[in-house]
C-alpha atoms as a PDB file:
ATOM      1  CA  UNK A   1     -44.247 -14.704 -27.956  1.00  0.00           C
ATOM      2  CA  UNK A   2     -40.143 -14.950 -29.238  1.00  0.00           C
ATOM      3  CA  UNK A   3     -39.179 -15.624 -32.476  1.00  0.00           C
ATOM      4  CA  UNK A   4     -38.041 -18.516 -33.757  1.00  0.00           C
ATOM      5  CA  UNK A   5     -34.097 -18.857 -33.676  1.00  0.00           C
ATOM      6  CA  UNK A   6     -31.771 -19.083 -36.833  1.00  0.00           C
ATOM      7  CA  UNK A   7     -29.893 -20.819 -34.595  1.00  0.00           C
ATOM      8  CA  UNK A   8     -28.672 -24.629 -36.668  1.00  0.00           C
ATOM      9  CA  UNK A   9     -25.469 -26.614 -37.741  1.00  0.00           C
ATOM     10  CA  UNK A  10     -25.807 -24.180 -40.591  1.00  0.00           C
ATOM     11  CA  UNK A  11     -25.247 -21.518 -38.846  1.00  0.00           C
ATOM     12  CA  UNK A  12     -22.185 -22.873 -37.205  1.00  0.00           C
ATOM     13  CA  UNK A  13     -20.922 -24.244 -40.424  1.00  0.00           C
ATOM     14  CA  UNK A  14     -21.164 -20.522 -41.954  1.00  0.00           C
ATOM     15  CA  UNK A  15     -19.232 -18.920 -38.494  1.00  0.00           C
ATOM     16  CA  UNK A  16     -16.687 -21.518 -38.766  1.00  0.00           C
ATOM     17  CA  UNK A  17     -15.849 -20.619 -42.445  1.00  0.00           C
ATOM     18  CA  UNK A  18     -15.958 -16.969 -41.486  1.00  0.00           C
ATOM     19  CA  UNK A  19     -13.292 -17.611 -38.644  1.00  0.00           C
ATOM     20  CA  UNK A  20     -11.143 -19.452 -41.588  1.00  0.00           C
ATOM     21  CA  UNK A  21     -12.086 -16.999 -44.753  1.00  0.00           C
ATOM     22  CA  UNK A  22     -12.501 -13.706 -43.220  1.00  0.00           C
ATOM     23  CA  UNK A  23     -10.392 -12.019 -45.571  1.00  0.00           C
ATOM     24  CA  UNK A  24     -12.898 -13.622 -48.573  1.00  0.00           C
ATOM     25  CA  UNK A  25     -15.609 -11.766 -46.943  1.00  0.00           C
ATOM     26  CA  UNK A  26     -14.092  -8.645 -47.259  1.00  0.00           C
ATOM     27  CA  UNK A  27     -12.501  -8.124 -43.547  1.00  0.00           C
ATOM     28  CA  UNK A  28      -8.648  -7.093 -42.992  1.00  0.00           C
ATOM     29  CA  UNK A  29      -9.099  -8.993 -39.303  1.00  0.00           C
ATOM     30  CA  UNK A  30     -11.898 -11.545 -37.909  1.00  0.00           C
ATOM     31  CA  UNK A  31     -14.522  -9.209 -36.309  1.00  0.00           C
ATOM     32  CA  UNK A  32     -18.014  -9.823 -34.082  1.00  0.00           C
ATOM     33  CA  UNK A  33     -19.647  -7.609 -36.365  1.00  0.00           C
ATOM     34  CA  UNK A  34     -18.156  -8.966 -39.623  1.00  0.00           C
ATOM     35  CA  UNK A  35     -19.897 -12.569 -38.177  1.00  0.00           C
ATOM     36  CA  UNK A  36     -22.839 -11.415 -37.687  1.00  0.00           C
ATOM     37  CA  UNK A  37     -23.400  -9.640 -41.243  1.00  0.00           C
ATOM     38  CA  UNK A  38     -22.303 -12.843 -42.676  1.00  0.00           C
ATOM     39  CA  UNK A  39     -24.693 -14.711 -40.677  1.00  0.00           C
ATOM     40  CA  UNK A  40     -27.732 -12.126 -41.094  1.00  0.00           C
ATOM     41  CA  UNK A  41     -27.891 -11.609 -37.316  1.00  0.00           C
ATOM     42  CA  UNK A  42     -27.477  -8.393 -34.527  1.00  0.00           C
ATOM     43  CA  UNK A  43     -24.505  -8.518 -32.698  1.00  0.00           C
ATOM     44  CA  UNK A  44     -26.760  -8.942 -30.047  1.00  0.00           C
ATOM     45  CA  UNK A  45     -27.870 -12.221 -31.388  1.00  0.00           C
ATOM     46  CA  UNK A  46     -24.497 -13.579 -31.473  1.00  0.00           C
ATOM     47  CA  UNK A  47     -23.971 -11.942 -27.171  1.00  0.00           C
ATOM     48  CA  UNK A  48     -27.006 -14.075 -26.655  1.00  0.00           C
ATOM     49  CA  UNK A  49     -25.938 -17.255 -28.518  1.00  0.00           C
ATOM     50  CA  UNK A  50     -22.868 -17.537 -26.872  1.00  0.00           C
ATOM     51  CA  UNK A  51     -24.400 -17.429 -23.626  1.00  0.00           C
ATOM     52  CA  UNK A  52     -27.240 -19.998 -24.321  1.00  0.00           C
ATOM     53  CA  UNK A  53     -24.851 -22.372 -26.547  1.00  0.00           C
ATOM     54  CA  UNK A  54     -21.541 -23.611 -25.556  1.00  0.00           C
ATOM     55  CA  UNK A  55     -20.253 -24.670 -29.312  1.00  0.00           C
ATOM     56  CA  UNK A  56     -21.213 -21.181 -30.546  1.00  0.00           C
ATOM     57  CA  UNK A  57     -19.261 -19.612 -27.553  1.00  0.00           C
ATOM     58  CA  UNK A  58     -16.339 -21.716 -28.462  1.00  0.00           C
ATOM     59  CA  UNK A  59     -16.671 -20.205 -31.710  1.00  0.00           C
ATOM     60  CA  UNK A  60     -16.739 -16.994 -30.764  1.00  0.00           C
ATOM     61  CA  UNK A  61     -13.744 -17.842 -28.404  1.00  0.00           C
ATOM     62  CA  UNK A  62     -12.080 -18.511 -31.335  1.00  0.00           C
ATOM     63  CA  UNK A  63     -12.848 -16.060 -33.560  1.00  0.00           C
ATOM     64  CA  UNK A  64     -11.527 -13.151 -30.670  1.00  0.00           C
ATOM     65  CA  UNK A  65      -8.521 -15.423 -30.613  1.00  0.00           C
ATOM     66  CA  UNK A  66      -7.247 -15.235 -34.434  1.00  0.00           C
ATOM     67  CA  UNK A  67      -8.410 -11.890 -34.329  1.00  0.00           C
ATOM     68  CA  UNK A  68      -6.092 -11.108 -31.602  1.00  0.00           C
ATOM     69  CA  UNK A  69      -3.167 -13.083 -33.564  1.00  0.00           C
ATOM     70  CA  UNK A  70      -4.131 -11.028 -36.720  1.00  0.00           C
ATOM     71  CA  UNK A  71      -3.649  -7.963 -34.954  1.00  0.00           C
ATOM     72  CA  UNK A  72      -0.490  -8.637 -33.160  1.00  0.00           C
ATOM     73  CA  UNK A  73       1.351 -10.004 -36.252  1.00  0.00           C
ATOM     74  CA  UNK A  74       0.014  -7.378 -38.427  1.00  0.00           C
ATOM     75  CA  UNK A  75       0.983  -4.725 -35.877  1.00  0.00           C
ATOM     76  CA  UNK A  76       4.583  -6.392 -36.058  1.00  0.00           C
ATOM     77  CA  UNK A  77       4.856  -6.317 -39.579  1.00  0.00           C
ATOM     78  CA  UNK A  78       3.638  -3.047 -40.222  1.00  0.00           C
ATOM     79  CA  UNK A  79       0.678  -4.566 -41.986  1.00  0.00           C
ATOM     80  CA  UNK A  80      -1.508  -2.727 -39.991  1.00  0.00           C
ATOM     81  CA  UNK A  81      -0.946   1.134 -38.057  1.00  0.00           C
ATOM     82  CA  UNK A  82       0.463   0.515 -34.582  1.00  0.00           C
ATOM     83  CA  UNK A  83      -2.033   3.381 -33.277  1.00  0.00           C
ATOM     84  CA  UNK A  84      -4.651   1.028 -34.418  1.00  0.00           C
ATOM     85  CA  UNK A  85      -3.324  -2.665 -33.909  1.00  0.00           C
ATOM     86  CA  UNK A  86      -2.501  -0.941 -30.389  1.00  0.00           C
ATOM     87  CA  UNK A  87      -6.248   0.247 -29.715  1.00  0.00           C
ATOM     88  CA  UNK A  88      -7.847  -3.046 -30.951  1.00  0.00           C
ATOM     89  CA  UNK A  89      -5.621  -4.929 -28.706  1.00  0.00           C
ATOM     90  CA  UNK A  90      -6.497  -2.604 -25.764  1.00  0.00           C
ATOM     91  CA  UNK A  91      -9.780  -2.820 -26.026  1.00  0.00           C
ATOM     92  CA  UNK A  92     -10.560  -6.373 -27.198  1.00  0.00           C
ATOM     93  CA  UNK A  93      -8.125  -7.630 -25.843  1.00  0.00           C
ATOM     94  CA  UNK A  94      -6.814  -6.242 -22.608  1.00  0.00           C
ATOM     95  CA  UNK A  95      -3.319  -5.508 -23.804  1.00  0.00           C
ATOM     96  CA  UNK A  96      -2.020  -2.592 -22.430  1.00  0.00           C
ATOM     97  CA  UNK A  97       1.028  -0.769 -23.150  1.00  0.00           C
ATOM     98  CA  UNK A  98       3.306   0.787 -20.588  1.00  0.00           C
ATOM     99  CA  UNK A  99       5.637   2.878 -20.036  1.00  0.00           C
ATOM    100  CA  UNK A 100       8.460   3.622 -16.901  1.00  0.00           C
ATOM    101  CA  UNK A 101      10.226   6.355 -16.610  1.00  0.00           C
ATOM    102  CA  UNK A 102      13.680   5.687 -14.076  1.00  0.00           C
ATOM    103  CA  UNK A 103      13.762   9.291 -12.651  1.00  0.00           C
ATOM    104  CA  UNK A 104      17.108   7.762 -10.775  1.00  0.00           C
ATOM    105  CA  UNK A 105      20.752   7.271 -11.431  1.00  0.00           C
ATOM    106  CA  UNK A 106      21.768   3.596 -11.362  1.00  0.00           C
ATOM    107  CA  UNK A 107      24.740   4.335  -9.762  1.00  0.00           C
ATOM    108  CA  UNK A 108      23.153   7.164  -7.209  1.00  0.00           C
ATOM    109  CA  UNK A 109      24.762  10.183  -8.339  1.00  0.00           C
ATOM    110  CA  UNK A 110      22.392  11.811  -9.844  1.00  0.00           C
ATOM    111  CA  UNK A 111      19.794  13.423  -7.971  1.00  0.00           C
ATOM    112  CA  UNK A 112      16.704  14.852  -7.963  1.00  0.00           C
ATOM    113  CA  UNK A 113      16.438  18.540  -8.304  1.00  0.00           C
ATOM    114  CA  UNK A 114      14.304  20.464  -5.867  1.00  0.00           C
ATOM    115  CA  UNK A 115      12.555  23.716  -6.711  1.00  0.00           C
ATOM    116  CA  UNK A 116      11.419  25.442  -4.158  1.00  0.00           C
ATOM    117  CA  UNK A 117       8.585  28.405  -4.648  1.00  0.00           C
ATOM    118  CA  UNK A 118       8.504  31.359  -2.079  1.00  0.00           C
ATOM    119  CA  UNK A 119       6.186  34.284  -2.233  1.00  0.00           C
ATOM    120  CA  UNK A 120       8.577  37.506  -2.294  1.00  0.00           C
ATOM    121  CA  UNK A 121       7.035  39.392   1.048  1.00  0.00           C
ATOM    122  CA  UNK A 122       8.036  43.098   0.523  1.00  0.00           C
ATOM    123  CA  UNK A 123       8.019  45.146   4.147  1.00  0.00           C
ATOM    124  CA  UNK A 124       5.841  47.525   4.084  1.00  0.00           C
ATOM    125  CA  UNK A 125       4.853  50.581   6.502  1.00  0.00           C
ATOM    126  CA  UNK A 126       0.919  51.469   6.117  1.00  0.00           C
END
């Protein structure tokens, strides 16, 4: 038999003011898990309730999208470590950062330099 759901307007009052007050419940950047402490609820719970209700996914749409903004500004300012803004992001978020390397001249006079290996044969009378 499944338990009865938590799920109610209360709930989504209480996520909403999360979203808007994170900082008041003690979190540096809107987080999944830092909802679903507030709300007494698994993470879990809150996978499953976006699935099964669309105003709770729009939420939780939400809540990755300040979070993302939080990051990103704070990573900018130097609130936050870039290391870690940078990981978050990554992860999260699917910000990637990249890097290119020209290995060519822009004007074609440089060129590449070719090593070559040989194995030194030594002539030898057995």
């Amino acid at each position: 038999m499944a338990r009865p759901t938590k799920y109610n307007d209360k709930i989504l009052e209480k996520a909403q003011d999360y979203i808007k007050n994170y900082t008041a419940y003690g979190d540096q950047i809107p987080m999944i898990d830092g909802l679903a402490l507030e709300l007494g609820i698994h993470r879990d719970t809150i996978n499953d309730w976006e699935q099964k209700y669309p105003e709770f996914s729009d939420i939780v749409r939400g809540l990755m999208t300040k979070q993302g903004r939080v990051l990103m500004n704070g990573s900018l300012s130097g609130e936050f470590r870039e290391r870690t803004a940078t990981l978050a992001l990554s992860s999260n978020h699917g910000l990637v950062t990249k890097t290119e390397t020209d290995i060519k001249s822009s004007d074609g006079t440089m060129k590449p330099t070719v090593i070559e290996l040989v194995a030194k044969y030594e002539d030898r009378e057995d």
